[in-house]
Protein backbone atom coordinates (compact mmCIF):
# COMPACT_ATOMS: atom_id res chain seq x y z
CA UNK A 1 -64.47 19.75 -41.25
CA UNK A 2 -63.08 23.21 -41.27
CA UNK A 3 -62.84 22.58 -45.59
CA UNK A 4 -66.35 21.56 -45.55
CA UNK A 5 -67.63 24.57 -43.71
CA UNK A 6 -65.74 26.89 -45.89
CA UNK A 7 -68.02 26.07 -48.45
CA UNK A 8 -70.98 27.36 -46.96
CA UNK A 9 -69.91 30.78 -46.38
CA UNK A 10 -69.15 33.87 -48.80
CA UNK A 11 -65.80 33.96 -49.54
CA UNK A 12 -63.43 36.73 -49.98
CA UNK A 13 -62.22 38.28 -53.09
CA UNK A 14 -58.49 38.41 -54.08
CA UNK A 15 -57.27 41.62 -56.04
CA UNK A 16 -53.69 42.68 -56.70
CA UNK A 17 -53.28 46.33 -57.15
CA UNK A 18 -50.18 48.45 -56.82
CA UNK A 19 -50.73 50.79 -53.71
CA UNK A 20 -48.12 53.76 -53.37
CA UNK A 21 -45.34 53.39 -56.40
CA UNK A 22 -47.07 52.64 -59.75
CA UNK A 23 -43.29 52.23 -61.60
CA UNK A 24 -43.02 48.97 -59.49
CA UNK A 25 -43.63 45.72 -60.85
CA UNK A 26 -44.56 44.18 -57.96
CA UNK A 27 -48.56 43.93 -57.01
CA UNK A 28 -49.84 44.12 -53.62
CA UNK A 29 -52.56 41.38 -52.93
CA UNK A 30 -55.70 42.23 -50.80
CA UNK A 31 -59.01 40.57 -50.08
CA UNK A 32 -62.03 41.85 -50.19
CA UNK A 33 -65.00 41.47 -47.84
CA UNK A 34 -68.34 42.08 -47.77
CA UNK A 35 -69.91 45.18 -46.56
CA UNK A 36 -72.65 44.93 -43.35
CA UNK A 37 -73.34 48.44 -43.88
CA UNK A 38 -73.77 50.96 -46.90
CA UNK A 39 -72.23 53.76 -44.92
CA UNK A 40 -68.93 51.90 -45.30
CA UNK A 41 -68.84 51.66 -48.74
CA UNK A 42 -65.29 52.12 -50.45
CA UNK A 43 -63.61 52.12 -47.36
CA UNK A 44 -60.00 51.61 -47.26
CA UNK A 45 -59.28 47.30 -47.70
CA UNK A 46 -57.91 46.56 -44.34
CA UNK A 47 -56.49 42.68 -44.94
CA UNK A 48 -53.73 42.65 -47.23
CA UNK A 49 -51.84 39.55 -47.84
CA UNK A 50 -48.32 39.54 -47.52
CA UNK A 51 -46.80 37.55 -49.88
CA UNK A 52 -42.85 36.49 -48.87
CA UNK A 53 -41.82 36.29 -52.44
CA UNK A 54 -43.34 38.78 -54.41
CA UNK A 55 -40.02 40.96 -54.64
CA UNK A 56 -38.74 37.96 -56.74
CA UNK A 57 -40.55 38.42 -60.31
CA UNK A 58 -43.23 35.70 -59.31
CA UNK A 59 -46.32 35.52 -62.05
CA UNK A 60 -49.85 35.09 -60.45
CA UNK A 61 -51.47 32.24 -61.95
CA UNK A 62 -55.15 31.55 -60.29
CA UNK A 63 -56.07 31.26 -56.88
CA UNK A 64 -57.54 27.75 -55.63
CA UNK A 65 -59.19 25.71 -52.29
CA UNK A 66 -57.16 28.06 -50.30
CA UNK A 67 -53.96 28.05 -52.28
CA UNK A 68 -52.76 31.18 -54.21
CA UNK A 69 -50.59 30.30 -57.60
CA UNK A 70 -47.50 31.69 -58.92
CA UNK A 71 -44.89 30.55 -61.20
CA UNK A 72 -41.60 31.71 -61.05
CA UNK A 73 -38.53 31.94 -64.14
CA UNK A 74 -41.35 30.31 -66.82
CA UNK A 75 -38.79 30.20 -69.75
CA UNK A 76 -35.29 29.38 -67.61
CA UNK A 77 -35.55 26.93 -64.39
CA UNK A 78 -39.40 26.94 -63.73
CA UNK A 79 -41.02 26.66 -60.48
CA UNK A 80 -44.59 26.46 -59.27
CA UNK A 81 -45.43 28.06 -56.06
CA UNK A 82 -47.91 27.24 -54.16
CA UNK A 83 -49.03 29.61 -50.78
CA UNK A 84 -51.31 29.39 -48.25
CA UNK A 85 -51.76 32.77 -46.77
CA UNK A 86 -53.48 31.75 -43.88
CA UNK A 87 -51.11 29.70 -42.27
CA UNK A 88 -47.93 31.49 -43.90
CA UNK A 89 -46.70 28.42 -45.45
CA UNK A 90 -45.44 27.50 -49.03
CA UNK A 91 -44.26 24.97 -51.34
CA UNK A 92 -41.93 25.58 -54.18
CA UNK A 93 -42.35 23.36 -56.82
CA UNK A 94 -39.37 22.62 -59.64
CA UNK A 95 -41.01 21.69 -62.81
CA UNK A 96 -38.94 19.20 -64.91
CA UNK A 97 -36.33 20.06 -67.25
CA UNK A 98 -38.13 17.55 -70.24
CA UNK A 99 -41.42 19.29 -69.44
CA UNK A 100 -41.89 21.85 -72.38
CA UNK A 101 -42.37 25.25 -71.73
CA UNK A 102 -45.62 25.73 -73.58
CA UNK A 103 -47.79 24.71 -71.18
CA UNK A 104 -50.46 25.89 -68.85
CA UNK A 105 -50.58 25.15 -65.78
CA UNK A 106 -53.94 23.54 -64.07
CA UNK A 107 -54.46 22.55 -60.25
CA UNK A 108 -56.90 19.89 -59.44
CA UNK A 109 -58.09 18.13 -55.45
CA UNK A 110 -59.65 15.12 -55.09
CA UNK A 111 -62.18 15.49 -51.91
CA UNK A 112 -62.43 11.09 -51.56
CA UNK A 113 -58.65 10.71 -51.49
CA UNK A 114 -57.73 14.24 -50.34
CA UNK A 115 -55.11 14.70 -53.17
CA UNK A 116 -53.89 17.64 -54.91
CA UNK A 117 -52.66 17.25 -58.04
CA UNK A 118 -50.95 19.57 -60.77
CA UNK A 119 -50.69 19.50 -64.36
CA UNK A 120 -48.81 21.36 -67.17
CA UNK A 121 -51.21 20.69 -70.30
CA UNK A 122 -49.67 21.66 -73.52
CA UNK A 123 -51.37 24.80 -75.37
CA UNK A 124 -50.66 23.77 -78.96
CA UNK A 125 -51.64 21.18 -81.13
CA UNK A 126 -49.65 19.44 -83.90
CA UNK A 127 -50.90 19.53 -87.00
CA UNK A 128 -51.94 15.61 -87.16
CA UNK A 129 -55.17 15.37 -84.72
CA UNK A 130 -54.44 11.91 -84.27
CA UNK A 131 -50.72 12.91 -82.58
CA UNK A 132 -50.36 11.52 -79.35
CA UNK A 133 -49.22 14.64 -76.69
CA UNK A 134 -48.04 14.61 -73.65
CA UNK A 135 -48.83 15.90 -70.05
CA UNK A 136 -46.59 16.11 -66.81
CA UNK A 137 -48.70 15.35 -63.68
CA UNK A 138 -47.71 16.29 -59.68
CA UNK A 139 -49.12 14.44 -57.38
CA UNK A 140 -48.60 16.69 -53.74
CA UNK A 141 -48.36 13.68 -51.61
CA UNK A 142 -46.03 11.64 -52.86
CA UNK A 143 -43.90 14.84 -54.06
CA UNK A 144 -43.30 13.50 -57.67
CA UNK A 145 -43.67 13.97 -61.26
CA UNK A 146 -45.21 11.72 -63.92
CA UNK A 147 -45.79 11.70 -67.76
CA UNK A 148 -49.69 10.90 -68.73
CA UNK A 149 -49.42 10.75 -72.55
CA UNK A 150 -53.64 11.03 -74.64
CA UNK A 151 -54.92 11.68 -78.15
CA UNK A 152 -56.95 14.32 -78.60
CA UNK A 153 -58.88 15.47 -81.61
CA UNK A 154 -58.54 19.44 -80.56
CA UNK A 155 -56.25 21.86 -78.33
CA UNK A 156 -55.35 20.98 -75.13
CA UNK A 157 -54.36 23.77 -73.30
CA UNK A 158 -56.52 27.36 -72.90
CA UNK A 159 -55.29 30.15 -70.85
CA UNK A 160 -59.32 29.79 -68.57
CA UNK A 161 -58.89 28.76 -65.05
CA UNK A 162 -59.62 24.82 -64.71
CA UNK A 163 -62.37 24.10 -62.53
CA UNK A 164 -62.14 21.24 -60.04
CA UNK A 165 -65.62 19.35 -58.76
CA UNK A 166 -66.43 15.43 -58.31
CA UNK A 167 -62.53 14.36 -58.76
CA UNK A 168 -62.56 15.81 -62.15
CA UNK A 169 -60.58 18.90 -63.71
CA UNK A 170 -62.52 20.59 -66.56
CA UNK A 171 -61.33 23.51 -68.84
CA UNK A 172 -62.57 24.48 -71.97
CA UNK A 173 -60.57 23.39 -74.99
CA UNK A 174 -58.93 26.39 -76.58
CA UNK A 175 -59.95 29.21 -77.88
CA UNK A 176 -62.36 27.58 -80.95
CA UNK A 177 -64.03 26.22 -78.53
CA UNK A 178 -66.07 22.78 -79.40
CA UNK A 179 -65.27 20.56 -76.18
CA UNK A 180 -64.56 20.58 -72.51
CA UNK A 181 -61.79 18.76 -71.48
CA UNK A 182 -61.92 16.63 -68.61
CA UNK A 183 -59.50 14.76 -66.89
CA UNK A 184 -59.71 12.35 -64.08
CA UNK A 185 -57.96 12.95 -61.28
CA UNK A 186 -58.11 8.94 -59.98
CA UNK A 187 -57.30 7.23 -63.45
CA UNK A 188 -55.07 10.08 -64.69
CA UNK A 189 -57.19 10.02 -67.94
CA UNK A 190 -58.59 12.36 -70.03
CA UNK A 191 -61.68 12.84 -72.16
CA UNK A 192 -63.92 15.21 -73.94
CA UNK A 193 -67.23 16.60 -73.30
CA UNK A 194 -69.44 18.26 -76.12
CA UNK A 195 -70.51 21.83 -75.36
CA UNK A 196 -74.18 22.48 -74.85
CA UNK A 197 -74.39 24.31 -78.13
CA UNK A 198 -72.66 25.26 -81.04
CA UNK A 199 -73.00 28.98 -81.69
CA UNK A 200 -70.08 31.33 -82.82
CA UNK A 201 -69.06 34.53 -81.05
CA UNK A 202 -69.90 33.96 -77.95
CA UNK A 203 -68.39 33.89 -75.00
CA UNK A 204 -67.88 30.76 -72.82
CA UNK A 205 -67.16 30.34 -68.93
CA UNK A 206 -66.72 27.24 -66.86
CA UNK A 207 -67.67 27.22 -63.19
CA UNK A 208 -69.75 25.53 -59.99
CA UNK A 209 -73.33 25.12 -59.71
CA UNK A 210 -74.45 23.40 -56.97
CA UNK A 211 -71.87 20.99 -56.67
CA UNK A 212 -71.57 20.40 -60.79
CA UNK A 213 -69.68 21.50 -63.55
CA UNK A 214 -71.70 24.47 -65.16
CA UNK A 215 -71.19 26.81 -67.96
CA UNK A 216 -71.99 29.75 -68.53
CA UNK A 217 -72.53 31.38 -72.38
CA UNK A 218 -73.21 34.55 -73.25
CA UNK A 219 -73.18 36.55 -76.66
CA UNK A 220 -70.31 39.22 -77.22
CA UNK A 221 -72.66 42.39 -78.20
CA UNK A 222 -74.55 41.78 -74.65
CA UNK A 223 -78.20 41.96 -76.95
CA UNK A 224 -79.39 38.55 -75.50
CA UNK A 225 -79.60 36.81 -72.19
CA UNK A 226 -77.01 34.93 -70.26
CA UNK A 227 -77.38 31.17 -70.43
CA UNK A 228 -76.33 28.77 -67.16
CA UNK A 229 -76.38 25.12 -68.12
CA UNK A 230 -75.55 22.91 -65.69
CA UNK A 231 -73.46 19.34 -66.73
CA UNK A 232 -75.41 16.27 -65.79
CA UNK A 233 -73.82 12.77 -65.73
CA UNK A 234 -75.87 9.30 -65.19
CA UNK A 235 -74.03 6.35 -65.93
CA UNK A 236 -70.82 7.86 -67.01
CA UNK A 237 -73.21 9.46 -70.30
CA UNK A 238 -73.02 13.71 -69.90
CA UNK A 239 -75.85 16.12 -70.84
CA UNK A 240 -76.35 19.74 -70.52
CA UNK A 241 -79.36 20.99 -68.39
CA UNK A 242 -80.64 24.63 -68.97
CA UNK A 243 -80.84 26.28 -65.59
CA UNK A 244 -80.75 29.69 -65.67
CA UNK A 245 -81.94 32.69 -68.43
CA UNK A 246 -79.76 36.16 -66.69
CA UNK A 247 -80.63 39.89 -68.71
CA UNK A 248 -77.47 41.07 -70.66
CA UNK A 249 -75.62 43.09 -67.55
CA UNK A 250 -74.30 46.24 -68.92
CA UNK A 251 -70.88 47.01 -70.67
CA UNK A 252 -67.54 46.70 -69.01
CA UNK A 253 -68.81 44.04 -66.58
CA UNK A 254 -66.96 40.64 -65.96
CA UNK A 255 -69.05 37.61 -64.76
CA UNK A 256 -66.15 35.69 -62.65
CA UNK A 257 -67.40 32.41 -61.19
CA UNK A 258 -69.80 31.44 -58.55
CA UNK A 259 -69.61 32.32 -54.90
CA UNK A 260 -71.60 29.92 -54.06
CA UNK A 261 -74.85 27.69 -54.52
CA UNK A 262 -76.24 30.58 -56.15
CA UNK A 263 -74.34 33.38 -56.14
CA UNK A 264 -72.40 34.98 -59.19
CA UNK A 265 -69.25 37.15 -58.57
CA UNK A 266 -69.70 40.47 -60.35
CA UNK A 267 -66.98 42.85 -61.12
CA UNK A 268 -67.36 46.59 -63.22
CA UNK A 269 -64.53 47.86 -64.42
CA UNK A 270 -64.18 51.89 -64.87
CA UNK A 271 -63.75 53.29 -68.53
CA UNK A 272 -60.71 54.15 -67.60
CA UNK A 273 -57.71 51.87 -68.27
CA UNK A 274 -56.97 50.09 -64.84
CA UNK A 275 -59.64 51.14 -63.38
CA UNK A 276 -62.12 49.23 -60.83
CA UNK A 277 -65.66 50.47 -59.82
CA UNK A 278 -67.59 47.39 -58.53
CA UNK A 279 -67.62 44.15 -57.06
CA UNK A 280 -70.72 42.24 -56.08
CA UNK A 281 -71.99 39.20 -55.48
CA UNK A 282 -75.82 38.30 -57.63
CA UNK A 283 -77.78 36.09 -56.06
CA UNK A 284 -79.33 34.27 -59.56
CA UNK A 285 -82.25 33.33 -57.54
CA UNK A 286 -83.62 36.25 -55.63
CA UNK A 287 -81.95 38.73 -58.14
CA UNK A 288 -80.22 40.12 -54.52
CA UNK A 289 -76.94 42.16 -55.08
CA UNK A 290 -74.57 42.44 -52.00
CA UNK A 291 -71.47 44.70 -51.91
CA UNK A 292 -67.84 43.75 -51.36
CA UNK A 293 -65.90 46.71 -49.97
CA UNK A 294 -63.53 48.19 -52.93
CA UNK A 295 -60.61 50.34 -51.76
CA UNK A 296 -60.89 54.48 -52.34
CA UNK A 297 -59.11 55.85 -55.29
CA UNK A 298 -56.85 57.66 -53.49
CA UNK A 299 -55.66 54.08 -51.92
CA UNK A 300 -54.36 52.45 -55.31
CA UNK A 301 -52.01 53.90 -57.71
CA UNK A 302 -53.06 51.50 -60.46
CA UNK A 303 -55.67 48.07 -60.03
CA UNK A 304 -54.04 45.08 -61.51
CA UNK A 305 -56.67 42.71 -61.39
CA UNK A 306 -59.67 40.42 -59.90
CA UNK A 307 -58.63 37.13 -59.01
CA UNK A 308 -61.39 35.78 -58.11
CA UNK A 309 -62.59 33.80 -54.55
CA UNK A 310 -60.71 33.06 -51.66
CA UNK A 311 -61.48 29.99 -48.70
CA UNK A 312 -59.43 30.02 -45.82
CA UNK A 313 -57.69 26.95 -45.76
CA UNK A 314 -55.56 25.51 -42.98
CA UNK A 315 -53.76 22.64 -45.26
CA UNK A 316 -50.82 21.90 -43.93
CA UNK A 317 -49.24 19.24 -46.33
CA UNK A 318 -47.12 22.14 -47.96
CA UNK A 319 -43.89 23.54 -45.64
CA UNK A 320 -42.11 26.87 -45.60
């Protein structure tokens, strides 16, 4: 109940910035709110979240139905950790010796079973696009590893957050991209979807519209509008649905993913390196922008980064 209600609220926004000693490698994580008033615009973030292993050389990877990402010693004894920050608890995660180290790693939950699952999805193809490759599946419940071996006719892996919806992951397939990958989180099987069009140099996003995969497409040079089709499938056959035409937004702007029904996450970077000016959310139907609070320069020796939203979860299958 408390998962389902989530949903229907704005979220906040995770950022990772260092605060006092820019010479340390270690980011401090915040989240952002939304402002009630314009008077209190840039004021100081005021909920940071304290991570109890980010002095150990932990990588952020995405942040996810509550859960916050990191691996830990990629290229020597892997781990995955996974955090909830708002009940303090964690899970550390040893990834398999046999499991190759050029991988991504994706995060998927099944709402009908209530199942977590995560996969490390090679990045590079073989030359032969027949090759069969292999992926190593974790299922959270049961605590345990598995090998799901497929044939695919392109790349596997790409570097895009996977987006979980209907008991399917998606991410797009590489950086050429021609196909969304898709892979069921039931059957442990994967397939490929056709993009909605073929264009080159443009740039492609996966995210949630209204309880469905959607993508969003835009051209590079920002000269044309922003396209947001919407994946529709009837009797296991998938088509793309236009659903939204959005005017170029100006430079140094990052669409991030969707808030919710119909909200798009907006952040503006400064022109100067490491810089961060805005965050908003755009309401794609009443053209509405609403302010998240962004801390004062003064606060921040150096931004790191946007991670993008943030439920409050209070999943308590993971332990300390």
């Amino acid at each position: 109940m408390h998962s389902n209600h989530q949903i229907f609220r704005i979220p906040f926004v995770i950022i990772s910035y260092h605060k006092n000693d820019i010479s340390c490698f270690r980011p401090e994580f915040f989240s952002l709110h939304l402002h009630c008033n314009i008077e209190h615009y840039n004021s100081p973030i005021k909920q940071q979240l304290y991570s109890p292993f980010a002095a150990h050389g932990v990588r952020f990877e995405f942040c996810y139905n509550g859960f916050i990402c990191f691996t830990k010693d990629i290229y020597t004894s892997p781990v995955v950790i996974l955090w909830n920050p708002a009940n303090r608890r964690y899970k550390c995660i040893n990834i398999p010796s046999e499991c190759s180290k050029f991988t991504h790693l994706k995060l998927g939950f099944h709402q009908q079973s209530n199942e977590y699952k995560i996969l490390k999805v090679p990045f590079q193809m073989l030359r032969d696009d027949e090759s069969t490759k292999v992926t190593w599946v974790y299922t959270l419940s049961s605590g345990s590893w598995k090998i799901v071996s497929f044939t695919l006719p392109t790349l596997t892996g790409s570097s895009e957050p996977q987006i979980s919806v209907n008991g399917f992951m998606y991410w797009l397939a590489g950086s050429e991209v021609e196909y969304v990958i898709c892979f069921d989180l039931i059957k442990d099987e994967f397939k490929l979807i056709v993009i909605p069009d073929d264009r080159q140099l443009v740039h492609r996003k996966l995210m949630v519209l209204r309880g469905s995969l959607a993508m969003m497409v835009s051209v590079e040079d920002r000269t044309k509008d922003i396209e947001i089709w919407m994946l529709v499938n009837e009797n296991s056959s998938y088509s793309w649905t236009k659903k939204f035409n959005l005017e170029p937004f100006s430079g140094k702007t990052m669409l991030m993913e969707m808030l919710n029904d119909h909200k798009l996450l907006v952040v503006v970077l400064k022109t100067h390196l490491c810089g961060l000016r805005q965050v908003y959310s755009y309401d794609l139907v009443t053209k509405m922008v609403e302010y998240f609070h962004v801390p004062k320069e003064q606060d921040l020796a150096s931004f790191v980064g946007v991670h993008g939203c943030y439920f409050e979860s209070l999943e308590i299958r993971i332990e300390d």
